[in-house]
Protein backbone atom coordinates (compact mmCIF):
# COMPACT_ATOMS: atom_id res chain seq x y z
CA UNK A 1 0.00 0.00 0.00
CA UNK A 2 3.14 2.55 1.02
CA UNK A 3 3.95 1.93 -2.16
CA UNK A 4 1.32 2.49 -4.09
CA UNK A 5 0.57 5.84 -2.45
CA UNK A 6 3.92 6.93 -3.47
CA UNK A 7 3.18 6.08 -6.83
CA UNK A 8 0.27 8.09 -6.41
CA UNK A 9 2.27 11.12 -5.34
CA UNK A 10 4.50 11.19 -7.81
CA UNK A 11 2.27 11.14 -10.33
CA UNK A 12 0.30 13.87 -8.56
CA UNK A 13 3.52 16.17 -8.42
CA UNK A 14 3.62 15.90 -12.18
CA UNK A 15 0.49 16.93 -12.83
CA UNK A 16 1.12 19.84 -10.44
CA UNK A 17 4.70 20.44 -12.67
CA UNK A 18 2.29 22.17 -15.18
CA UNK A 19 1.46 24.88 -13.25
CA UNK A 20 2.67 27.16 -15.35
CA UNK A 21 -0.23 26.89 -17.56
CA UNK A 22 -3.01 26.83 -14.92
CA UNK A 23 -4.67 30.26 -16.07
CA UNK A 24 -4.56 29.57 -19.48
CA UNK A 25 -6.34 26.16 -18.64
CA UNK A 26 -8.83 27.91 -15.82
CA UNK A 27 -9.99 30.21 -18.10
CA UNK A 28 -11.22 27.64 -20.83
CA UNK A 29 -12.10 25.05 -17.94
CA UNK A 30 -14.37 28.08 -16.08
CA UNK A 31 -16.00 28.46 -20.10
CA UNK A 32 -17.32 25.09 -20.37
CA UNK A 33 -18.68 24.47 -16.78
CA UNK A 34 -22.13 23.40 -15.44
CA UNK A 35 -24.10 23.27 -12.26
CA UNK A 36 -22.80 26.24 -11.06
CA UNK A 37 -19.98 25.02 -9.60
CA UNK A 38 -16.75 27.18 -9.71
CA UNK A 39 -13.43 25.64 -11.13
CA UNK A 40 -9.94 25.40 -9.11
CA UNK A 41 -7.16 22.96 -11.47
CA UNK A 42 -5.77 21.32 -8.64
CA UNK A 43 -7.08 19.91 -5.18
CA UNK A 44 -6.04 17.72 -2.63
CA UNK A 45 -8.07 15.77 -0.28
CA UNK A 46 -7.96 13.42 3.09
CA UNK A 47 -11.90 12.92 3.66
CA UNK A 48 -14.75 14.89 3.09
CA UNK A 49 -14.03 18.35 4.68
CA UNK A 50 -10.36 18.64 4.95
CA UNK A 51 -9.35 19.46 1.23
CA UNK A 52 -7.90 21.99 -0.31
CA UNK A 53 -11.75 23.64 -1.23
CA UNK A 54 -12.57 23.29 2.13
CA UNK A 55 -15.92 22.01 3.24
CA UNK A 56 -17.28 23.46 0.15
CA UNK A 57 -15.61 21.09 -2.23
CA UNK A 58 -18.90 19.96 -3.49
CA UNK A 59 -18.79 22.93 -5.13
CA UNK A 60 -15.63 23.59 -7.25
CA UNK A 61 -15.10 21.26 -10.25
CA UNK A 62 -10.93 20.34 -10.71
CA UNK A 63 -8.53 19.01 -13.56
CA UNK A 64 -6.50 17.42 -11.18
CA UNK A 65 -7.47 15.80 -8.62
CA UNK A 66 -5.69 13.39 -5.09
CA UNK A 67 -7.63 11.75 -2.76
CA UNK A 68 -6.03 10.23 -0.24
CA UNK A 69 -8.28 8.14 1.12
CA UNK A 70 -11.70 9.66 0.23
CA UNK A 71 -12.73 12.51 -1.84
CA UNK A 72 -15.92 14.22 -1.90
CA UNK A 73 -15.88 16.94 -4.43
CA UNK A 74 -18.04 18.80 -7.09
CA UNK A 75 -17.07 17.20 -10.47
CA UNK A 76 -13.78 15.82 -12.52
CA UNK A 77 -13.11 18.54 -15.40
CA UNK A 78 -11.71 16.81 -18.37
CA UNK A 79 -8.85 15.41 -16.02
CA UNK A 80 -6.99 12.97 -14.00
CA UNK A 81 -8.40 11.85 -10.04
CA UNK A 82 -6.85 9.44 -8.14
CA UNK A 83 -7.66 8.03 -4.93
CA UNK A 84 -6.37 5.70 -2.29
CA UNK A 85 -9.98 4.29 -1.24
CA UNK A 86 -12.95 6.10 -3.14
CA UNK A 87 -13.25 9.04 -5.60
CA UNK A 88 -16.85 10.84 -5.07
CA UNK A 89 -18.40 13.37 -7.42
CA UNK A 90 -21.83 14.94 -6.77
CA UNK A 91 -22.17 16.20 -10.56
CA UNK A 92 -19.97 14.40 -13.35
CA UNK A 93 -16.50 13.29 -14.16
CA UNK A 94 -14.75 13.83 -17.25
CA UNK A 95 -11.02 11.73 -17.87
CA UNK A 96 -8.84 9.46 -16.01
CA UNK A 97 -10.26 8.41 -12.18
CA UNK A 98 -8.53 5.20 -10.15
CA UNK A 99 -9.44 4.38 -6.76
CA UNK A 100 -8.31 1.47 -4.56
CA UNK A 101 -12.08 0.55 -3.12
CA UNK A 102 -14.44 2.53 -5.77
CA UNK A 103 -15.50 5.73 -8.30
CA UNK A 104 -18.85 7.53 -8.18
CA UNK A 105 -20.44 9.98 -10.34
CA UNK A 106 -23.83 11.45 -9.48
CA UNK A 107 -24.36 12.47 -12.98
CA UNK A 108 -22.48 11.20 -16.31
CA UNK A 109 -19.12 9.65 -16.35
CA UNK A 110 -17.23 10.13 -19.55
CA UNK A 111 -13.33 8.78 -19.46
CA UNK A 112 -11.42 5.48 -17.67
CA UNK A 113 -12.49 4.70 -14.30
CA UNK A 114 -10.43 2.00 -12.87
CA UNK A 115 -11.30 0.60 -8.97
CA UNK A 116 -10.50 -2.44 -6.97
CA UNK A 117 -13.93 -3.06 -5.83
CA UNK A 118 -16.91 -1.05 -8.17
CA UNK A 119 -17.14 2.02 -10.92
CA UNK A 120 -20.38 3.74 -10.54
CA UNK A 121 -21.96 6.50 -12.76
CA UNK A 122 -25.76 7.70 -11.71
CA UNK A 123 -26.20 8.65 -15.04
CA UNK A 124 -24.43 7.63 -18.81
CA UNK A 125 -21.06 6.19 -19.01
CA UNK A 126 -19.05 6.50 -21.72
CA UNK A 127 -15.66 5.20 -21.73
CA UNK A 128 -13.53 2.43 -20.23
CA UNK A 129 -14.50 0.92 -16.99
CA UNK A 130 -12.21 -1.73 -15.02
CA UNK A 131 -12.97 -2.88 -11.29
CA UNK A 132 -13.03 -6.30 -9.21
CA UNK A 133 -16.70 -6.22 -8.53
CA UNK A 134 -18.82 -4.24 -10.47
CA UNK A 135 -19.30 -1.40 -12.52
CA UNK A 136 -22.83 0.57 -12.89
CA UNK A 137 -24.29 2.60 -15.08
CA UNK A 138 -28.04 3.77 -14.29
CA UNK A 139 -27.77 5.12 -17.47
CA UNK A 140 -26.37 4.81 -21.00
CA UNK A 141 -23.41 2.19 -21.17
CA UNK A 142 -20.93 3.16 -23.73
CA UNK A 143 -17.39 1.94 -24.19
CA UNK A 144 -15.80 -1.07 -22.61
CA UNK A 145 -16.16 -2.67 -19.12
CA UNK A 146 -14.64 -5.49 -17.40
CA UNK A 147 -14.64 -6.72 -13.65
CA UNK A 148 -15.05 -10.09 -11.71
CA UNK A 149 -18.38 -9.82 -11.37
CA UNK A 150 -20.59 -7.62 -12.80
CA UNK A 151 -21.23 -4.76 -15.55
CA UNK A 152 -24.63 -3.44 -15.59
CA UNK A 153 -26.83 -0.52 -17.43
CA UNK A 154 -30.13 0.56 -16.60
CA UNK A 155 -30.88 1.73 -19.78
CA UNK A 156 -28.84 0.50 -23.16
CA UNK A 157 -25.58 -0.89 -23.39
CA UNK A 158 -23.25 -0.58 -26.18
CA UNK A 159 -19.20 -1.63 -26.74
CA UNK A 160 -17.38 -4.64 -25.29
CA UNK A 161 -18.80 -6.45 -21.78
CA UNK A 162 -16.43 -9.00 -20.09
CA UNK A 163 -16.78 -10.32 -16.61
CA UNK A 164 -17.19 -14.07 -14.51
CA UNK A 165 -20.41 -12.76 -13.38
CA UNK A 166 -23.30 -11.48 -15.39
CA UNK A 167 -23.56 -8.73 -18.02
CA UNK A 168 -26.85 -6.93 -17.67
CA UNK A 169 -29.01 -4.53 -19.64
CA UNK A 170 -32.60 -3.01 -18.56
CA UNK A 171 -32.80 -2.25 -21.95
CA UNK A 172 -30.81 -2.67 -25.63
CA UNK A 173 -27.17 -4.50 -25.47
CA UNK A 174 -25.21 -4.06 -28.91
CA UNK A 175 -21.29 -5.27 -29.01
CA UNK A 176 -19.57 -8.44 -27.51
CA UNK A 177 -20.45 -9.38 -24.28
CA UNK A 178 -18.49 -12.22 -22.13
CA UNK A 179 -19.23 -13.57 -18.70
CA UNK A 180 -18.95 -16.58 -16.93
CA UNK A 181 -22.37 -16.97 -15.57
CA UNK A 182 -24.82 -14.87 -17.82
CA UNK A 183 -25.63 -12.03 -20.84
CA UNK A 184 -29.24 -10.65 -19.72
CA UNK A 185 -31.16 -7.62 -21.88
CA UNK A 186 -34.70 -6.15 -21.34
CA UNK A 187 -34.73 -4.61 -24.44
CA UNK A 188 -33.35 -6.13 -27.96
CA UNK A 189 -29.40 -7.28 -28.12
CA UNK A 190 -27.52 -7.64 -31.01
CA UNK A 191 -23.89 -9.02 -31.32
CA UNK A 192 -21.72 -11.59 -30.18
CA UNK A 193 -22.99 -13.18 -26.43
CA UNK A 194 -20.55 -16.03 -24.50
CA UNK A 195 -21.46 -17.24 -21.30
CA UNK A 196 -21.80 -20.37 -19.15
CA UNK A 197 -24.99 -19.97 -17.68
CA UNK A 198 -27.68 -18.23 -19.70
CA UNK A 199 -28.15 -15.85 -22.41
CA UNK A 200 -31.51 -13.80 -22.66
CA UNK A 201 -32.96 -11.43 -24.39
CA UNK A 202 -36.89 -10.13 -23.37
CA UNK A 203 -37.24 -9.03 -27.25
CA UNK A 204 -34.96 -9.85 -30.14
CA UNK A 205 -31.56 -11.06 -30.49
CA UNK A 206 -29.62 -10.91 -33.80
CA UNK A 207 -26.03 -12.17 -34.00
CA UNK A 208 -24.84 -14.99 -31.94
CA UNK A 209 -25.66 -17.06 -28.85
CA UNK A 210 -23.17 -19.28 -27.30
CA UNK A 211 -23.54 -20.78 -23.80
CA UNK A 212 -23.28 -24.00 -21.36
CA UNK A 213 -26.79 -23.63 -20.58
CA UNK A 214 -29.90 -21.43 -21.88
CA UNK A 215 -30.60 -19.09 -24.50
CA UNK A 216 -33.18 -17.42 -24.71
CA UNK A 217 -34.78 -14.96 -27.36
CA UNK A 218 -38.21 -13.85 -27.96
CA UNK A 219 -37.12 -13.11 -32.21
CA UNK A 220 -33.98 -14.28 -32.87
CA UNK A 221 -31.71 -14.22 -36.14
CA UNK A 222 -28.17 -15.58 -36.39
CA UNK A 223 -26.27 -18.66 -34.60
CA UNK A 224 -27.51 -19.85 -31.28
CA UNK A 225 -25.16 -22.62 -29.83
CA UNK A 226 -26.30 -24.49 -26.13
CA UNK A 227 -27.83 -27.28 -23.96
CA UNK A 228 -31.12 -25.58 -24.48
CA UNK A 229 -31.98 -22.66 -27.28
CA UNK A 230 -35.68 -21.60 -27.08
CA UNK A 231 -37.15 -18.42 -29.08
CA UNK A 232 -40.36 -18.06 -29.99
CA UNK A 233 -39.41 -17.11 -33.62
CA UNK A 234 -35.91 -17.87 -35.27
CA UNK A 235 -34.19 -18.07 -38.85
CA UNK A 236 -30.59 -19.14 -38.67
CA UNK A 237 -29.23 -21.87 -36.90
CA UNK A 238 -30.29 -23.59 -33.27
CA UNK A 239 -27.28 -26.11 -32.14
CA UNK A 240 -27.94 -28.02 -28.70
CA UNK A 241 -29.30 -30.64 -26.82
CA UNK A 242 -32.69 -29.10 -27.61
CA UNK A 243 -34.13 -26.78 -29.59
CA UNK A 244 -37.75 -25.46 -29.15
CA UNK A 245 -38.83 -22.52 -31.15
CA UNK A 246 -42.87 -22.06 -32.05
CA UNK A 247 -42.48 -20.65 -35.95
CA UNK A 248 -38.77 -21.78 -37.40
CA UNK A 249 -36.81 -21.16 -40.56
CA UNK A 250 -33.01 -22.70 -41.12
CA UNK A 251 -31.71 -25.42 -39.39
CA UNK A 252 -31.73 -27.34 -36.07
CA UNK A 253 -29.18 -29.56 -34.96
CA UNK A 254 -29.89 -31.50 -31.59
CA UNK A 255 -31.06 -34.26 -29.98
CA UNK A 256 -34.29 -33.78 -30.09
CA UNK A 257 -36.00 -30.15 -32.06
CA UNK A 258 -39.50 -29.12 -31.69
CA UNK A 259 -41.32 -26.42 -33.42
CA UNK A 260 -45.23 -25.79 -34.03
CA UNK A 261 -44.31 -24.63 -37.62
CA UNK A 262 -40.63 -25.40 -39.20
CA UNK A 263 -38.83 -24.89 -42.48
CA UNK A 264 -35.48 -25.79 -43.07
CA UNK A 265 -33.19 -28.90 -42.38
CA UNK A 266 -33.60 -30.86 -39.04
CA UNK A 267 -30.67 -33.03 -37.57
CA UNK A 268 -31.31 -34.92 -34.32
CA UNK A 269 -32.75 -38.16 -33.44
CA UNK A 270 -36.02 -36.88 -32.44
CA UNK A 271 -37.33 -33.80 -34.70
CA UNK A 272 -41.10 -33.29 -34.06
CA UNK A 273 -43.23 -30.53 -35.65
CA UNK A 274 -46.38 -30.16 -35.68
CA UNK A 275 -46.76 -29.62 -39.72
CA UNK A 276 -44.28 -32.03 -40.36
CA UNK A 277 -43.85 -35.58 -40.54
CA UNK A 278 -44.89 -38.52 -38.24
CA UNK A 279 -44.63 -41.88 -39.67
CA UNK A 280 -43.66 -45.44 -39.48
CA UNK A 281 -41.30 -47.71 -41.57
CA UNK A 282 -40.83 -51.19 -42.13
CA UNK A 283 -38.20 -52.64 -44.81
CA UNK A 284 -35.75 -55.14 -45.05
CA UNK A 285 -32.12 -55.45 -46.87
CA UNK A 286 -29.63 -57.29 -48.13
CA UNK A 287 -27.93 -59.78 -45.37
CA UNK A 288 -31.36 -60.41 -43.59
CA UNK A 289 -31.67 -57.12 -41.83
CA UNK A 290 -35.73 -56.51 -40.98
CA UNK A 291 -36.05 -53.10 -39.37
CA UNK A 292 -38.78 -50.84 -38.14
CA UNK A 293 -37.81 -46.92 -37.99
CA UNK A 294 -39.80 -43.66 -36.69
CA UNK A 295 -39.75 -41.26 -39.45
CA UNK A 296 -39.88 -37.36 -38.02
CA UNK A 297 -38.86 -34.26 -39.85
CA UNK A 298 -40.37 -32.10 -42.15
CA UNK A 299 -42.72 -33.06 -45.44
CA UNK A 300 -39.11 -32.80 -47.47
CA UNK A 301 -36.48 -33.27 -44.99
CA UNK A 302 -36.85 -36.26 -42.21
CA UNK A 303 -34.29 -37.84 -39.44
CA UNK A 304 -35.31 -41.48 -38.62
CA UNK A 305 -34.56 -43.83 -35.25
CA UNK A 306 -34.65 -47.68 -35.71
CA UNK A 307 -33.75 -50.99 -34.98
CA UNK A 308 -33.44 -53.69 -36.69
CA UNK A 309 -32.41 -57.93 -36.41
CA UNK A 310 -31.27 -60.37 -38.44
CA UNK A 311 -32.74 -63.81 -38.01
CA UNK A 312 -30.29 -65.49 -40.48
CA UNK A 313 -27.44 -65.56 -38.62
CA UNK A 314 -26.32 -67.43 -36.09
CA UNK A 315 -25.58 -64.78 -33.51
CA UNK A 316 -28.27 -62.24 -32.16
CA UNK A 317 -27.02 -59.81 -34.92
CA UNK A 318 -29.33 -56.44 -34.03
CA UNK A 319 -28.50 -52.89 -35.18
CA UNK A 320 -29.79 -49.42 -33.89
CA UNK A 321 -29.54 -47.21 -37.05
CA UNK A 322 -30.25 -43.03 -37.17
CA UNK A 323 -30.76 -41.55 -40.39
CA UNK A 324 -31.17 -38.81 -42.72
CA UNK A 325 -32.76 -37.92 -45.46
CA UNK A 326 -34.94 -35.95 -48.51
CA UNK A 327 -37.76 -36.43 -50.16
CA UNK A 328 -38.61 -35.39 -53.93
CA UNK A 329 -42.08 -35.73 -55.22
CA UNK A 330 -42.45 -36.20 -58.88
CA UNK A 331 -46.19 -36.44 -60.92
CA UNK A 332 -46.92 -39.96 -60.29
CA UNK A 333 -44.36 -41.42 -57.99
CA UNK A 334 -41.67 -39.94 -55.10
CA UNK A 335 -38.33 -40.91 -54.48
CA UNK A 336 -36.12 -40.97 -51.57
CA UNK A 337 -32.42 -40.10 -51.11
CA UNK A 338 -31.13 -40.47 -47.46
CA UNK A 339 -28.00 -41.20 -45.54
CA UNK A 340 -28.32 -43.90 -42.34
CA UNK A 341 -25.74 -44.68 -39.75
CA UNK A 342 -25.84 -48.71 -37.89
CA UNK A 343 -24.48 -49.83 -35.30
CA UNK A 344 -23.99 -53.35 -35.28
CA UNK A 345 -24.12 -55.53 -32.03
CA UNK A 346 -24.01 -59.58 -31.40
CA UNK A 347 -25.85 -60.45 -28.29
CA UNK A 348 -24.92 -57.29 -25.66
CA UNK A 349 -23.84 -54.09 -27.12
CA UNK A 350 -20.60 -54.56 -28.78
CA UNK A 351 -17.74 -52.04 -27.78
CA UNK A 352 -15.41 -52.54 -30.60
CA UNK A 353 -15.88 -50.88 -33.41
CA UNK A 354 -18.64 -52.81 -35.49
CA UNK A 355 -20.56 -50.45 -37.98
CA UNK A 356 -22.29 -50.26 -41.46
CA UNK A 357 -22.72 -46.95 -43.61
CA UNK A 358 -25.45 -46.63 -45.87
CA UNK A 359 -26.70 -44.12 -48.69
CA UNK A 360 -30.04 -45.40 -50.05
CA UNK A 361 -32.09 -44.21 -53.50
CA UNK A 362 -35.81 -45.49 -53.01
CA UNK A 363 -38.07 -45.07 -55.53
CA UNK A 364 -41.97 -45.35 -54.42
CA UNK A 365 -45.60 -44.89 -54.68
CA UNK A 366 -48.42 -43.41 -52.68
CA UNK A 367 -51.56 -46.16 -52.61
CA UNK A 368 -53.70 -43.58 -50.48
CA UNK A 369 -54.46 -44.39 -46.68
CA UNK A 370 -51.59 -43.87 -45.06
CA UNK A 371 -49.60 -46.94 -47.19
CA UNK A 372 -46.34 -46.37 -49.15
CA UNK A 373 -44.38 -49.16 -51.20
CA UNK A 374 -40.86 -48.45 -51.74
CA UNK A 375 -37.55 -49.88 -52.58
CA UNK A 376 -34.09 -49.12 -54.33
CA UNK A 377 -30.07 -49.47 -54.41
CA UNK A 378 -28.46 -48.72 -51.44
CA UNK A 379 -24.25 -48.45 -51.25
CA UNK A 380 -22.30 -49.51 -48.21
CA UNK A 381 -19.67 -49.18 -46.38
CA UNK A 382 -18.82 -51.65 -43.37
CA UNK A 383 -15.73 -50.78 -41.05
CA UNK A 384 -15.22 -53.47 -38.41
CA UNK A 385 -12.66 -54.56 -35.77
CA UNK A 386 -14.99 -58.11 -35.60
CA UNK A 387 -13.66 -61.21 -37.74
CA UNK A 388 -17.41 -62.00 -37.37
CA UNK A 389 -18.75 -58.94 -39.40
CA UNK A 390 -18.07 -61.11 -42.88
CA UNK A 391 -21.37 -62.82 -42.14
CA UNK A 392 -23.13 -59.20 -42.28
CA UNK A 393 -23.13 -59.41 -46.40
CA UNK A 394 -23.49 -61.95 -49.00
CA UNK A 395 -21.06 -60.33 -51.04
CA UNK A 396 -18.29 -57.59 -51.76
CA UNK A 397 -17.06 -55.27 -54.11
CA UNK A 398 -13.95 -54.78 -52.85
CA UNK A 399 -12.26 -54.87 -49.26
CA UNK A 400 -9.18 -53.66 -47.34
CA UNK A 401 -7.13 -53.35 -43.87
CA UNK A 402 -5.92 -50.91 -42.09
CA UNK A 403 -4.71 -50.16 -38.20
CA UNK A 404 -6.59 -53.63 -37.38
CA UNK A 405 -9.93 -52.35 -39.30
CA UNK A 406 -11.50 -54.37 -41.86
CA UNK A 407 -13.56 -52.08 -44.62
CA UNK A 408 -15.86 -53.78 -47.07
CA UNK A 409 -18.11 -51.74 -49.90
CA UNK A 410 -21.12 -53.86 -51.36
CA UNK A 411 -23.77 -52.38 -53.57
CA UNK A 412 -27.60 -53.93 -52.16
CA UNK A 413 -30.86 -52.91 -51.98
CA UNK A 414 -33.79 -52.04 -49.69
CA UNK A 415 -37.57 -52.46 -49.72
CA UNK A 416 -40.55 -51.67 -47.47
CA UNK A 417 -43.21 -49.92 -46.44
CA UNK A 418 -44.48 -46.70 -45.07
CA UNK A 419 -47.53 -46.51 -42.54
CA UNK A 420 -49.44 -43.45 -41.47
């Protein structure tokens, strides 16, 4: 701390080396002042009442400006304060303030306020703010702030927001905003948001979301990323463990995505929508496998769950299977195109690596109540650590090894049937 103070002195003494051009710098300081308050350049303070203005230093605005421990005094004039426990200012404070506990302005704060503990301004800030705790703004938020806890504005917020707390707005956020727990606006926020609790915005968000947790938008347009993204309207991208939004365009990507009304590409192993798809498959393949899949999606784009067996083999030979695909309708008939994932297992679930890659072309037809015929090529690709996967096909194109991996490609087929 003895330290410190002396690096406070010091740089106090320099400011005071310039006294040579203290009327030259009163006389356009005096010019631009408000409140009434009367301007002296320089000031010193211990507490409130023993200062260099006296017990009327609520009434003089400075340029430069020591505290040494606290300072009560009128305003900061386009200048430099700095304090060994608190800077105070009833009106406003214009330039440079650092404090070891904290800085208040009753009015606006314009300038760098740097405090171990909080930065307060009554009114707008605009500037640079830096403290361990928090900084406030009942106000405007302008500029940059950072601390370990918490930045918040009243009104809107604008510039660069980092802390391991929360970044809050009672109204419009626009810039990059980083915190460890969460980004929170009453108002509409656009940008970049990062945090590892919760993102929300009461009204609309454009730009992007990223947390560990929630986001949360009532409109939202851009790239939300976490466990759970939920907006009432979107168009962009939802990534997470689940996705709920009530009228959707773009794409979802999560375990399981919801909407009322959707448009756009789902990926996840459950993707229910109202206006979309709910069906049923049954088909078999090549090698014996009979399966039975839950188709969800949209009318052109689906993801499908299923399970299949093969009663051919020896072994209980089952696969669970996820897959994706497209439908295109033509005049008289519809074909689909879709790409599955299987993994195989013999009796338990098998840990090694035992898997089959399939891209399928199905060409069908519509009979009317709820029955479709289908069937079509399909080309795979097995890649197996089992000696027992050459029982999976009845054939092969061509096969290799590598890094104790067998891979086979076969060219099969597929047929079946769609309910509901």
């Amino acid at each position: 701390m003895t330290r410190w103070f002396a690096v406070t002195l010091i740089l106090f003494l320099i400011s005071f080396s310039t006294s040579s051009l203290y009327g030259q710098d009163q006389e356009n300081s005096e010019n631009n002042l408000t409140n009434g308050l009367e301007y002296r350049a320089f000031r010193m303070a211990l507490v409130p009442g023993l200062s260099t203005n006296g017990i009327d230093a609520n009434q003089y605005a400075s340029k430069y400006s020591m505290n040494i421990l606290v300072g009560y005094n009128g305003a900061l004039h386009e200048g430099y304060e700095l304090g060994g426990l608190l800077n105070i200012n009833k009106y406003y404070a214009q330039g440079v303030q650092v404090a070891g506990i904290g800085n208040y302005s009753g009015e606006e704060t314009q300038g760098v306020q740097l405090a171990g503990v909080f930065n307060l301004s009554h009114d707008e800030m605009q500037g640079i703010q830096l403290s361990g705790a928090g900084n406030i703004a009942y106000g405007d938020m302008q500029g940059v702030q950072i601390t370990g806890l918490l930045n918040w504005s009243e009104a809107n917020s604008q510039g660069i927001q980092i802390s391991s707390g929360a970044n809050i707005s009672g109204n419009d956020m626009q810039g990059l905003f980083f915190t460890g727990i969460g980004n929170i606006s009453g108002g509409n926020m656009q940008g970049i948001a990062s945090s590892g609790v919760i993102n929300y915005t009461r009204n609309e968000m454009q730009g992007i979301m990223i947390t560990g947790g929630v986001n949360y938008s009532e409109l939202f347009q851009g790239i939300a990323m976490g466990t759970l993204n939920v907006s009432d309207e979107f168009q962009g991208i939802q990534a997470g463990a689940v996705n709920y939004t009530r009228y959707g365009q773009g794409i979802q990507f999560g375990a399981i995505n919801y909407g009322r009304n959707f448009e756009g590409v789902p990926v996840g192993l459950i993707s229910y929508y109202k206006d979309g798809r709910r069906e049923m498959d049954l088909w078999t393949s090549d090698g014996g496998f009979t399966n039975i899949g839950l188709k969800l999606g949209t009318d052109e784009i689906y993801n499908m769950i299923s399970i299949g067996y093969n009663p051919s083999l020896q072994n209980d030979v089952w696969q669970l299977g996820w897959s994706i695909g497209r439908l295109h309708e033509h005049n008289n008939y519809f074909h689909y195109t879709d790409f599955s994932y299987y993994k195989i297992n013999e009796g338990d679930w098998t840990k090694d690596l035992n898997s089959i890659l399939k891209y399928r072309i199905l060409f069908g037809k519509d009979f009317g109540r709820g029955l479709q015929l289908y069937g079509g090529p399909t080309f795979n690709l097995m890649i197996s650590k089992l000696d027992s996967s050459d029982q999976y096909t009845w054939y092969r194109l061509f096969d290799f090894g590598a890094k104790g991996r067998d891979y086979v490609f076969w060219i099969g087929y597929s047929f079946g049937v769609e309910l509901f």
